[in-house]
N, C-alpha and C. Protein backbone atom coordinates (compact mmCIF):
# COMPACT_ATOMS: atom_id res chain seq x y z
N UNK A 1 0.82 -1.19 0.00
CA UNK A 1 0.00 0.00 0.00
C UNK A 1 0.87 1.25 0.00
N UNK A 2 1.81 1.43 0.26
CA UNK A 2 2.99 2.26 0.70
C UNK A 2 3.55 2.75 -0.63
N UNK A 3 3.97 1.60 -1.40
CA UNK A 3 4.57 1.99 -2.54
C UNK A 3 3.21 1.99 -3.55
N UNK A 4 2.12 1.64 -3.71
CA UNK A 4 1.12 2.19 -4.39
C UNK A 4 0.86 3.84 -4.29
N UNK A 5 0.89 4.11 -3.34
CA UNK A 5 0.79 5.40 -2.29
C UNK A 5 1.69 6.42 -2.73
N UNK A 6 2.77 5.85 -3.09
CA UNK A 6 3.87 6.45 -3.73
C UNK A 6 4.16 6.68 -4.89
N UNK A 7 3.51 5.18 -5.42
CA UNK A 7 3.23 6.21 -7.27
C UNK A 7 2.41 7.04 -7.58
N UNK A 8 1.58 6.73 -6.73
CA UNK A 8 -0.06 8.13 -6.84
C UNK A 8 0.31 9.49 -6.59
N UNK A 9 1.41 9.13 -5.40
CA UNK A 9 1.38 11.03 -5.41
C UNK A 9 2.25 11.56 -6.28
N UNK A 10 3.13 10.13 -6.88
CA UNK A 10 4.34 11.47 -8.07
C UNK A 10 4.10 10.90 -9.41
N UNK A 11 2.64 10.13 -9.40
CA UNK A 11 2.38 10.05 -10.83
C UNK A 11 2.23 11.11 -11.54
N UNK A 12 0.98 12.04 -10.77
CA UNK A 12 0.59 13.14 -11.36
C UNK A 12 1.78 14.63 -11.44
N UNK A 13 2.77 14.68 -10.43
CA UNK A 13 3.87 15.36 -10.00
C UNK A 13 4.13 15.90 -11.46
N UNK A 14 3.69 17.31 -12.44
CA UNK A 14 4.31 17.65 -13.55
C UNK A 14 5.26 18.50 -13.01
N UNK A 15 5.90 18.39 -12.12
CA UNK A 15 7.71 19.23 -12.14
C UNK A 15 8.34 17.61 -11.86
N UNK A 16 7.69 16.96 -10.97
CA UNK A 16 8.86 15.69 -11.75
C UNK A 16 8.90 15.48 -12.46
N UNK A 17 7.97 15.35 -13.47
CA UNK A 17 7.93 14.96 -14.87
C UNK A 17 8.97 15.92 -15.84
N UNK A 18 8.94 17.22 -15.22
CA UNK A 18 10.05 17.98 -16.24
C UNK A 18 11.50 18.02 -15.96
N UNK A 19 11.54 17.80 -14.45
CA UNK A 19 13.37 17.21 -14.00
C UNK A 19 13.42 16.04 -14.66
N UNK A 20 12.62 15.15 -14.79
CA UNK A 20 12.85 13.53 -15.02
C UNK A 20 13.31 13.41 -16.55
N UNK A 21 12.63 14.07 -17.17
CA UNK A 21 12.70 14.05 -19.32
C UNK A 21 13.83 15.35 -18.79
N UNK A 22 14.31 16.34 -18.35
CA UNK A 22 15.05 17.08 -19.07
C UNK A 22 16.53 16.06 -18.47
N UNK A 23 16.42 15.53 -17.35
CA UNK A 23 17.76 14.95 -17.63
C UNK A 23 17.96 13.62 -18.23
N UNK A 24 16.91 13.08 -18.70
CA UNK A 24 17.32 11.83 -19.49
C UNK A 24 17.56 12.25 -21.09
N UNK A 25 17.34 14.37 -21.32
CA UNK A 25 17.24 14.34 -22.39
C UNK A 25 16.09 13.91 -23.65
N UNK A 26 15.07 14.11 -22.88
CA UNK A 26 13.58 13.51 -23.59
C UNK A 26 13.71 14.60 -25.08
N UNK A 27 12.80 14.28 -26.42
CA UNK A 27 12.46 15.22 -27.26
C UNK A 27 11.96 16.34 -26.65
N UNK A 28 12.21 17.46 -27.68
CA UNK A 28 12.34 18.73 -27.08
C UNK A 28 10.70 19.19 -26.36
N UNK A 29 9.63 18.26 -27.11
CA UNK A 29 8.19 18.60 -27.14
C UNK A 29 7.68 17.81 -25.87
N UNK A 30 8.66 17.15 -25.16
CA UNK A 30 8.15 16.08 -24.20
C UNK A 30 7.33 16.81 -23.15
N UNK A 31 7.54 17.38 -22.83
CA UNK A 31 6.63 18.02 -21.87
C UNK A 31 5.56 18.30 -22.09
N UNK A 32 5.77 18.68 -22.95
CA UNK A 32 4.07 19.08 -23.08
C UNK A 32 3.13 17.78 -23.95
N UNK A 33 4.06 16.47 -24.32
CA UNK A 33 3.37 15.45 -24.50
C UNK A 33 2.71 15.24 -23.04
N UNK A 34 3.15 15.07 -22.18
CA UNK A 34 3.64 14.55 -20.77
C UNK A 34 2.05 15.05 -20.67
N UNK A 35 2.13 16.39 -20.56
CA UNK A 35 0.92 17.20 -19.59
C UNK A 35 -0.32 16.28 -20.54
N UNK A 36 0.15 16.60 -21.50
CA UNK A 36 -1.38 15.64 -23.08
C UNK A 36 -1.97 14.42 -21.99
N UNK A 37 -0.76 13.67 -22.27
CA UNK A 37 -1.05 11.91 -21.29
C UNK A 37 -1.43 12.07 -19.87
N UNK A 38 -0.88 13.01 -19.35
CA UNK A 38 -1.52 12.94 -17.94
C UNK A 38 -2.99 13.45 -17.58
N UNK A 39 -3.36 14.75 -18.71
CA UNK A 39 -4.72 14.76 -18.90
C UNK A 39 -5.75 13.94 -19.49
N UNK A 40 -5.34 13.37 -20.34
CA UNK A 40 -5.62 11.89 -21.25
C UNK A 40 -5.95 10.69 -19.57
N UNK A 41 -4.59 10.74 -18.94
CA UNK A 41 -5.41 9.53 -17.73
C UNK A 41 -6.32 10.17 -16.67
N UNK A 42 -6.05 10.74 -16.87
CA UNK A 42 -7.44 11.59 -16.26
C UNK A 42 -8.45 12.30 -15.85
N UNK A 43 -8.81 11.76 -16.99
CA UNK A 43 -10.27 12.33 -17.99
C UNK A 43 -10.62 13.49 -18.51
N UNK A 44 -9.16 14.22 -18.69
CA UNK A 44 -9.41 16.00 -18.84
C UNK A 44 -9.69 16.06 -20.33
N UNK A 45 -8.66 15.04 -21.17
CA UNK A 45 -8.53 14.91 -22.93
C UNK A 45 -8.82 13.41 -22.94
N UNK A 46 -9.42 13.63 -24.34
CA UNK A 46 -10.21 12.65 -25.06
C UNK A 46 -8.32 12.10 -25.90
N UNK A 47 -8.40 10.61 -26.36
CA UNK A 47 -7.26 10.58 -26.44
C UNK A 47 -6.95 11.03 -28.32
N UNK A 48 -8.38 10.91 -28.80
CA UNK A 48 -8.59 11.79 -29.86
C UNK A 48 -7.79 12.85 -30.29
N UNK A 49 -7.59 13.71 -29.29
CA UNK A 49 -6.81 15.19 -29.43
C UNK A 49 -5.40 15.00 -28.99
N UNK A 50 -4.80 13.96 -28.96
CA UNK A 50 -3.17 14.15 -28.82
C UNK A 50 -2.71 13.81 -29.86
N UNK A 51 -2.09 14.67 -30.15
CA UNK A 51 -1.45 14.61 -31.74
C UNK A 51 0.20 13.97 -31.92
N UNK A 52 0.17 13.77 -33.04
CA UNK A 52 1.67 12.77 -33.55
C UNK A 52 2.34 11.78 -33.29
N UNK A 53 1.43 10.44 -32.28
CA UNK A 53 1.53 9.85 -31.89
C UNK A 53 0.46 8.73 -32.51
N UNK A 54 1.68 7.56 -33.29
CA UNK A 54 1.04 6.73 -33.72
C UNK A 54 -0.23 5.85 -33.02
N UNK A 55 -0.97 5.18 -33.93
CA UNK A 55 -2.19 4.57 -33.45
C UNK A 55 -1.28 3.34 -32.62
N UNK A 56 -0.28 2.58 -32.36
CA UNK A 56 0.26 1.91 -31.67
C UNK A 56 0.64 2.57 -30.05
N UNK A 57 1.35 3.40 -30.71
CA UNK A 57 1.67 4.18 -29.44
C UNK A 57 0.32 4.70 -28.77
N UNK A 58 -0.50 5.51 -29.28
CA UNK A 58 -1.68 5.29 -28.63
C UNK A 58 -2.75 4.17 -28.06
N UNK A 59 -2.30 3.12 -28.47
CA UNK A 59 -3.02 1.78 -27.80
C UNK A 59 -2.46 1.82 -26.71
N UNK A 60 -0.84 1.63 -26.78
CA UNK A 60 -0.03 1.56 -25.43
C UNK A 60 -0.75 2.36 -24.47
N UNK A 61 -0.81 3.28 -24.85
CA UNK A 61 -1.19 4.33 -23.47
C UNK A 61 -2.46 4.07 -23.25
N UNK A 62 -3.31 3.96 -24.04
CA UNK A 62 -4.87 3.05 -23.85
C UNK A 62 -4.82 2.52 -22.51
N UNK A 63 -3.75 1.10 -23.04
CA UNK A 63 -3.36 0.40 -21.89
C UNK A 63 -2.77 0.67 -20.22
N UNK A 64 -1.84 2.06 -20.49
CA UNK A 64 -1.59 2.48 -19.41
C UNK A 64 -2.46 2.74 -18.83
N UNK A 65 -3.61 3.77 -19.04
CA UNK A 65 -4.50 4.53 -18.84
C UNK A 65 -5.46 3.40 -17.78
N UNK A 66 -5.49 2.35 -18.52
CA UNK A 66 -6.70 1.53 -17.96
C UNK A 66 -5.77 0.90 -16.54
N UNK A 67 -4.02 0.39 -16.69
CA UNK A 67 -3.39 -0.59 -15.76
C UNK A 67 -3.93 0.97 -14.33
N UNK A 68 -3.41 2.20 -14.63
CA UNK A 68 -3.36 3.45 -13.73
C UNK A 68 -4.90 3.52 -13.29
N UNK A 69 -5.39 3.21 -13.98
CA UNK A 69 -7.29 3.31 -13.00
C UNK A 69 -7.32 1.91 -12.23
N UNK A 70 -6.92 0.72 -12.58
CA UNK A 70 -6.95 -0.44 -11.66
C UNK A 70 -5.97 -0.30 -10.40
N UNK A 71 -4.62 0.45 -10.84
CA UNK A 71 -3.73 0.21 -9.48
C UNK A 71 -4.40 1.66 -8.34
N UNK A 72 -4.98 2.65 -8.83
CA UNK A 72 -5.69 3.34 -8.16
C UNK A 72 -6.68 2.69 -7.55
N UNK A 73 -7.82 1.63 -8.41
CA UNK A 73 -8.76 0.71 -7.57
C UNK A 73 -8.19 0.45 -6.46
N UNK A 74 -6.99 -0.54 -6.59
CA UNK A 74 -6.52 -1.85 -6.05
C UNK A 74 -5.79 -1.20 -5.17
N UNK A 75 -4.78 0.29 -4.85
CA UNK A 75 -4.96 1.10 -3.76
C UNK A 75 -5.74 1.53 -2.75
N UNK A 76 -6.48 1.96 -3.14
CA UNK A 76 -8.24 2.16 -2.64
C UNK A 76 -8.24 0.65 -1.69
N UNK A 77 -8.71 -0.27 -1.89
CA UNK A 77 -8.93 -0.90 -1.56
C UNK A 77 -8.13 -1.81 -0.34
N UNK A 78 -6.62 -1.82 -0.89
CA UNK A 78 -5.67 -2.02 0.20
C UNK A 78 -5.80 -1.34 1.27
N UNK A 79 -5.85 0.39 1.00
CA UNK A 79 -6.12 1.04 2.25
C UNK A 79 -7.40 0.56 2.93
N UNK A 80 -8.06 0.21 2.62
CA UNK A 80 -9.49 0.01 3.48
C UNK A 80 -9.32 -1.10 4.40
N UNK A 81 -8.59 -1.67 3.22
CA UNK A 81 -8.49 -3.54 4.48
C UNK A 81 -7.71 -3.22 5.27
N UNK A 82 -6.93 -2.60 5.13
CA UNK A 82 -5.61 -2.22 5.82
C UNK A 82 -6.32 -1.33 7.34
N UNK A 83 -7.13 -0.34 6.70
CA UNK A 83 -7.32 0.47 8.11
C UNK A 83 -8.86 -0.83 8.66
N UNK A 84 -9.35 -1.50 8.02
CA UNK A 84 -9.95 -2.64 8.94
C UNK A 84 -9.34 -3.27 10.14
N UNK A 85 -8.23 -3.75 9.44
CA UNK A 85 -7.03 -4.72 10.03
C UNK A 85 -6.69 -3.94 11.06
N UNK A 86 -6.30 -2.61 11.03
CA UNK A 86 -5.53 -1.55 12.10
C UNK A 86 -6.42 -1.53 13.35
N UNK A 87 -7.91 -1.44 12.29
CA UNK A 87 -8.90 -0.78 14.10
C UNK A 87 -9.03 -2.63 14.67
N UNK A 88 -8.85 -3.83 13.78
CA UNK A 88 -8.99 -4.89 14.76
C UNK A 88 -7.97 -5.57 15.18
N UNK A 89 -6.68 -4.83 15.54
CA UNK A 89 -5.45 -5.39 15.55
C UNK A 89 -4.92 -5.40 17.24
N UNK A 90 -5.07 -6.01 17.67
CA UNK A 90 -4.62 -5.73 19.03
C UNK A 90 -3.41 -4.94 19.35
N UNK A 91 -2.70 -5.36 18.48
CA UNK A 91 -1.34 -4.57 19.04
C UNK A 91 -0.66 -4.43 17.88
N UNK A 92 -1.12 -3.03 17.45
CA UNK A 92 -0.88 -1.66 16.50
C UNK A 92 0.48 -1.39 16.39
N UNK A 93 1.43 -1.50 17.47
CA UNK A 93 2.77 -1.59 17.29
C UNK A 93 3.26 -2.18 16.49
N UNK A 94 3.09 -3.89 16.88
CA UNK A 94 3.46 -4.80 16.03
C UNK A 94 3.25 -4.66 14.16
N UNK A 95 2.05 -4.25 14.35
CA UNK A 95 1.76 -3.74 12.77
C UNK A 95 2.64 -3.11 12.32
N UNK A 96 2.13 -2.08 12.50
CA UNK A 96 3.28 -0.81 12.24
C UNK A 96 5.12 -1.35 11.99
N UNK A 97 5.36 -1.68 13.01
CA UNK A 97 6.93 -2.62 12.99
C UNK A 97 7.00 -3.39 11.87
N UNK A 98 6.29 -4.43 11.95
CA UNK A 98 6.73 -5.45 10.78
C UNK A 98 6.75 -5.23 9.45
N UNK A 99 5.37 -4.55 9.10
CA UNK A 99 4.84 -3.68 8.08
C UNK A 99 6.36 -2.89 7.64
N UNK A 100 6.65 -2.04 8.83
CA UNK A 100 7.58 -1.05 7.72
C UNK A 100 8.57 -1.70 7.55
N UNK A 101 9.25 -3.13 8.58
CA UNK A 101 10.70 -3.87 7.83
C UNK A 101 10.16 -4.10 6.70
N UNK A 102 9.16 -5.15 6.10
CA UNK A 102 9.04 -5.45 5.06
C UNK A 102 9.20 -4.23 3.98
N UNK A 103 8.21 -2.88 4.52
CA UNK A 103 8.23 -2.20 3.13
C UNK A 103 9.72 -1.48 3.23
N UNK A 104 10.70 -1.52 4.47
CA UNK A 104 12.37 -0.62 3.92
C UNK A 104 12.73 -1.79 3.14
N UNK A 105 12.50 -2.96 3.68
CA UNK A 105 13.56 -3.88 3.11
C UNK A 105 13.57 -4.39 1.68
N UNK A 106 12.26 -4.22 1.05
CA UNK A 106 11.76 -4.34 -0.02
C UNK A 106 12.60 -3.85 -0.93
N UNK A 107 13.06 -2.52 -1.40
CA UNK A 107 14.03 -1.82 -2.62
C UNK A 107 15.08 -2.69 -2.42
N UNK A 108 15.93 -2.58 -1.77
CA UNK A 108 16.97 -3.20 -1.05
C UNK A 108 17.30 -4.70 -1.81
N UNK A 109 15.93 -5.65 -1.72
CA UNK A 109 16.06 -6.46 -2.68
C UNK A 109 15.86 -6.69 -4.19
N UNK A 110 15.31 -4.89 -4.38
CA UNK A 110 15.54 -4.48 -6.37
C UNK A 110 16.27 -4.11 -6.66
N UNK A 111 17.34 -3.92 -5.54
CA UNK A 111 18.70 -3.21 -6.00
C UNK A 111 19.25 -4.67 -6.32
N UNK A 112 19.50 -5.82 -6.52
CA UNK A 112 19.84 -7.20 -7.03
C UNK A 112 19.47 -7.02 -8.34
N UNK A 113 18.34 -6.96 -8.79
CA UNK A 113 17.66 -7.70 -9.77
C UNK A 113 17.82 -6.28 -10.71
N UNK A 114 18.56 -6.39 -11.78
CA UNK A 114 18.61 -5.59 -13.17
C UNK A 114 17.47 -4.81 -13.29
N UNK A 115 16.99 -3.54 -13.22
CA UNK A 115 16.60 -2.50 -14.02
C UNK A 115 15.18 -3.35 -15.15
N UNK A 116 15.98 -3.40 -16.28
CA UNK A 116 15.93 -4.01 -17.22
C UNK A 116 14.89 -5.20 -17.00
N UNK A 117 15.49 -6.22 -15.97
CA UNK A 117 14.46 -7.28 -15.80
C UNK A 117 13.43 -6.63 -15.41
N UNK A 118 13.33 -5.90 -14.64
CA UNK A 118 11.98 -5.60 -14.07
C UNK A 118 11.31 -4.81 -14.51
N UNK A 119 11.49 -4.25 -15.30
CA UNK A 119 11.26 -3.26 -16.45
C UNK A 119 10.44 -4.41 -17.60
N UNK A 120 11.10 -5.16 -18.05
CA UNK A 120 10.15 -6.42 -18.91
C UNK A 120 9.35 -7.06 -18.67
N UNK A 121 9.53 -7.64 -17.25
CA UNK A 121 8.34 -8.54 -16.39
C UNK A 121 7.43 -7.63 -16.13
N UNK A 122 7.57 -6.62 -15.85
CA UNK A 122 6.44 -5.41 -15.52
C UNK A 122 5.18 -5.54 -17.07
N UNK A 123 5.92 -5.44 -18.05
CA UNK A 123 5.46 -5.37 -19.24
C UNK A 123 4.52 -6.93 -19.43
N UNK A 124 5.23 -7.44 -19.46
CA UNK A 124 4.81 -8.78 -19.91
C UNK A 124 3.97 -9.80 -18.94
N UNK A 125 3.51 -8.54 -17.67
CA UNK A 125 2.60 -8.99 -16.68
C UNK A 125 1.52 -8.48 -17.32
N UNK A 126 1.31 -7.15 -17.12
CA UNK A 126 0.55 -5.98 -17.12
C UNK A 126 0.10 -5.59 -18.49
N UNK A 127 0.77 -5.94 -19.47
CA UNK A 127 0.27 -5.14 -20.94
C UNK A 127 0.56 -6.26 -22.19
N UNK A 128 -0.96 -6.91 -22.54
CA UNK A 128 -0.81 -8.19 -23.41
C UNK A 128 -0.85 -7.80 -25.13
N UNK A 129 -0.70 -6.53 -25.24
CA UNK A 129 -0.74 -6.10 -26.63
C UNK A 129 0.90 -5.60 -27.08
N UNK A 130 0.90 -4.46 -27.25
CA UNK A 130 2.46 -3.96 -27.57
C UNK A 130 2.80 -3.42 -26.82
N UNK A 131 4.19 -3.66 -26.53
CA UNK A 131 4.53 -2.41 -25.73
C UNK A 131 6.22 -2.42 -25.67
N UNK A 132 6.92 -2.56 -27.19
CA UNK A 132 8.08 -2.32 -27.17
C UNK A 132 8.08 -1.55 -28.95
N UNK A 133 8.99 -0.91 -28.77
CA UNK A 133 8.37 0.38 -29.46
C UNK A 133 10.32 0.44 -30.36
N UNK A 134 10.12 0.96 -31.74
CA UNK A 134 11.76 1.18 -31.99
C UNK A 134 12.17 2.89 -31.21
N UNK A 135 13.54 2.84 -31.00
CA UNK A 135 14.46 3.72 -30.31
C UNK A 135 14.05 5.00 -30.97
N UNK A 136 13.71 5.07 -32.07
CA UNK A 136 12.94 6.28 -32.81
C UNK A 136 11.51 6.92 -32.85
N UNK A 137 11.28 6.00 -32.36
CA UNK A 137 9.32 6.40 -32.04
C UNK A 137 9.63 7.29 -31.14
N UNK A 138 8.02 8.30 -31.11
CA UNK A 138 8.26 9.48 -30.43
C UNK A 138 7.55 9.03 -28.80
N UNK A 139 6.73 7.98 -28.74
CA UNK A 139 6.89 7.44 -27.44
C UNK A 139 8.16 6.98 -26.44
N UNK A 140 8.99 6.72 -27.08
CA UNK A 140 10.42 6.16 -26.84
C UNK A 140 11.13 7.69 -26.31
N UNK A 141 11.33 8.40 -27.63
CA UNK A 141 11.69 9.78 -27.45
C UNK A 141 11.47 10.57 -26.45
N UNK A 142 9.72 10.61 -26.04
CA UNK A 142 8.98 11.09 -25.03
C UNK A 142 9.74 11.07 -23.66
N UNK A 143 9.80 9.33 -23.59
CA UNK A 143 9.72 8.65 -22.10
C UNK A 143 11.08 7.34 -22.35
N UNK A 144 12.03 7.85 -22.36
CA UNK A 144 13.23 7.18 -22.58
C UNK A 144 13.45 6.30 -21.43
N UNK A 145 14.04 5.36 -21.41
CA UNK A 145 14.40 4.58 -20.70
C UNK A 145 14.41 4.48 -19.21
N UNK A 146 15.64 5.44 -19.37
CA UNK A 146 16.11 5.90 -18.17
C UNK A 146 15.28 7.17 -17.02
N UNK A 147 14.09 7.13 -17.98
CA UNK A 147 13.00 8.18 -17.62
C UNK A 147 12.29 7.28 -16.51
N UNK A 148 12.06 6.22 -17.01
CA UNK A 148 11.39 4.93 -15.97
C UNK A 148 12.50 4.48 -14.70
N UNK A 149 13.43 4.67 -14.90
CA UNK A 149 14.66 3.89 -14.08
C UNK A 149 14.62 4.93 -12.98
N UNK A 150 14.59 6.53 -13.30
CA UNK A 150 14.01 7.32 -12.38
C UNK A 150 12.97 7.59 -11.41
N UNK A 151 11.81 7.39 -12.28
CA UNK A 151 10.78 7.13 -11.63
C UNK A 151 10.74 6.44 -10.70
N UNK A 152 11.33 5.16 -10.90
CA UNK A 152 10.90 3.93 -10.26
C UNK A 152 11.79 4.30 -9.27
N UNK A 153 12.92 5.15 -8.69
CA UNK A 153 14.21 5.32 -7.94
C UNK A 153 13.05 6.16 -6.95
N UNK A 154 12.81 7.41 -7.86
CA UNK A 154 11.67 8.20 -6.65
C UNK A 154 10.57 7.16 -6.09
N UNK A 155 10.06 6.23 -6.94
CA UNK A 155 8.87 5.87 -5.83
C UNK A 155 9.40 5.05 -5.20
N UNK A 156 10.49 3.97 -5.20
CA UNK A 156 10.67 3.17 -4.36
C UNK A 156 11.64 3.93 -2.68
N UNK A 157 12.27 5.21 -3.35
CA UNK A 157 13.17 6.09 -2.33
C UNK A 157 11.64 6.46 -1.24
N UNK A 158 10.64 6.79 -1.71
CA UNK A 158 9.43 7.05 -1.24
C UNK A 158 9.03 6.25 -0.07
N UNK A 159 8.48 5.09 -0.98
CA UNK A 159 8.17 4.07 -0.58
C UNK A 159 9.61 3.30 1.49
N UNK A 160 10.45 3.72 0.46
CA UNK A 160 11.47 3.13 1.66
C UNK A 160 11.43 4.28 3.03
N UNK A 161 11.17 5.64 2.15
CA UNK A 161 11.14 6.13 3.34
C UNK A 161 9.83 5.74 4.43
N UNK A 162 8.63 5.98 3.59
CA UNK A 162 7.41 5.55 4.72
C UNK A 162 7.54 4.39 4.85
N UNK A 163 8.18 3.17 5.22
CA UNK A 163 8.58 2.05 6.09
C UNK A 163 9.13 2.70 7.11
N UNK A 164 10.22 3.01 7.09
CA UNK A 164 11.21 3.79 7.93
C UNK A 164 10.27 4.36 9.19
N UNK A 165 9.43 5.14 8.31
CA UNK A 165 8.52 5.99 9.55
C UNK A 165 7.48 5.18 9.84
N UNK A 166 6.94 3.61 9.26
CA UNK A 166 6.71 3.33 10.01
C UNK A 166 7.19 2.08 11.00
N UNK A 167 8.60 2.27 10.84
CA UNK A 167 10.09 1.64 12.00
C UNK A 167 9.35 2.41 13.30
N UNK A 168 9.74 3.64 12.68
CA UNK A 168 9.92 4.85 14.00
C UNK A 168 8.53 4.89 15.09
């Protein structure tokens, strides 16, 4: 719930989004693709009106669009069981404690596992249509690689911190 928690609040984050593409070097227009897609997931633009972006590349994000309304569900919902569990938990400490080793210790064991791998398995869980694109597409261009490798650094740095606090 922690690291769900954590992509929600810097999904929408458009100044991370413009530190994140200007240092991976995104196309010069990325930003303001960025703001397109983030209004596109939610519900401001029809996906009709984003322009220069192939009908592939627009499926992809189809797809995003729909995985980002389920992990918002499936947030939602964690929190609820979660604060169930809290008000019938005898001893709230213990929660709290174990809960946050698991969620510090968690990155800790993605710092092992390649980037890359988890970057594919992510894909090949979550998105059964396309979703590898050539080095020249302007989706690629957009949201480069290393644009995700970031991301994923902020939410899991996130994520590790609220374990921590809830160590403390």
């Amino acid at each position: 719930m922690i690291y769900l928690s954590s992509w929600r609040f810097l999904f929408y984050d458009v100044s991370l989004y413009s530190e994140l593409l200007t240092k991976n070097n995104a196309q010069p227009n990325a930003f303001n693709a960025t703001k397109d897609w983030l209004d596109y997931f939610s519900g401001k633009k029809e996906l009709s009106s984003i322009q220069d972006f192939t009908e592939l590349e627009k499926q992809h994000m189809t797809d995003v669009k729909n995985l980002v309304n389920g992990l918002e569900t499936f947030m939602f919902i964690l929190l609820l069981i979660f604060l169930m569990l809290l008000i019938r938990a005898e001893n709230k400490f213990k929660a709290f404690f174990y809960g946050g080793i698991i969620t510090a210790v968690f990155p800790l064991l993605l710092y092992f596992i390649p980037f890359e791998a988890v970057f594919d398995l992510f894909h090949k869980l979550f998105f059964t249509g396309n979703w590898q694109f050539p080095a020249d597409s302007l989706l690629i261009q957009t949201f480069p690689v290393g644009f995700f490798y970031d991301f994923a650094f902020k939410i899991f740095s996130l994520g590790f911190i609220g374990g921590v606090i809830c160590l403390i």
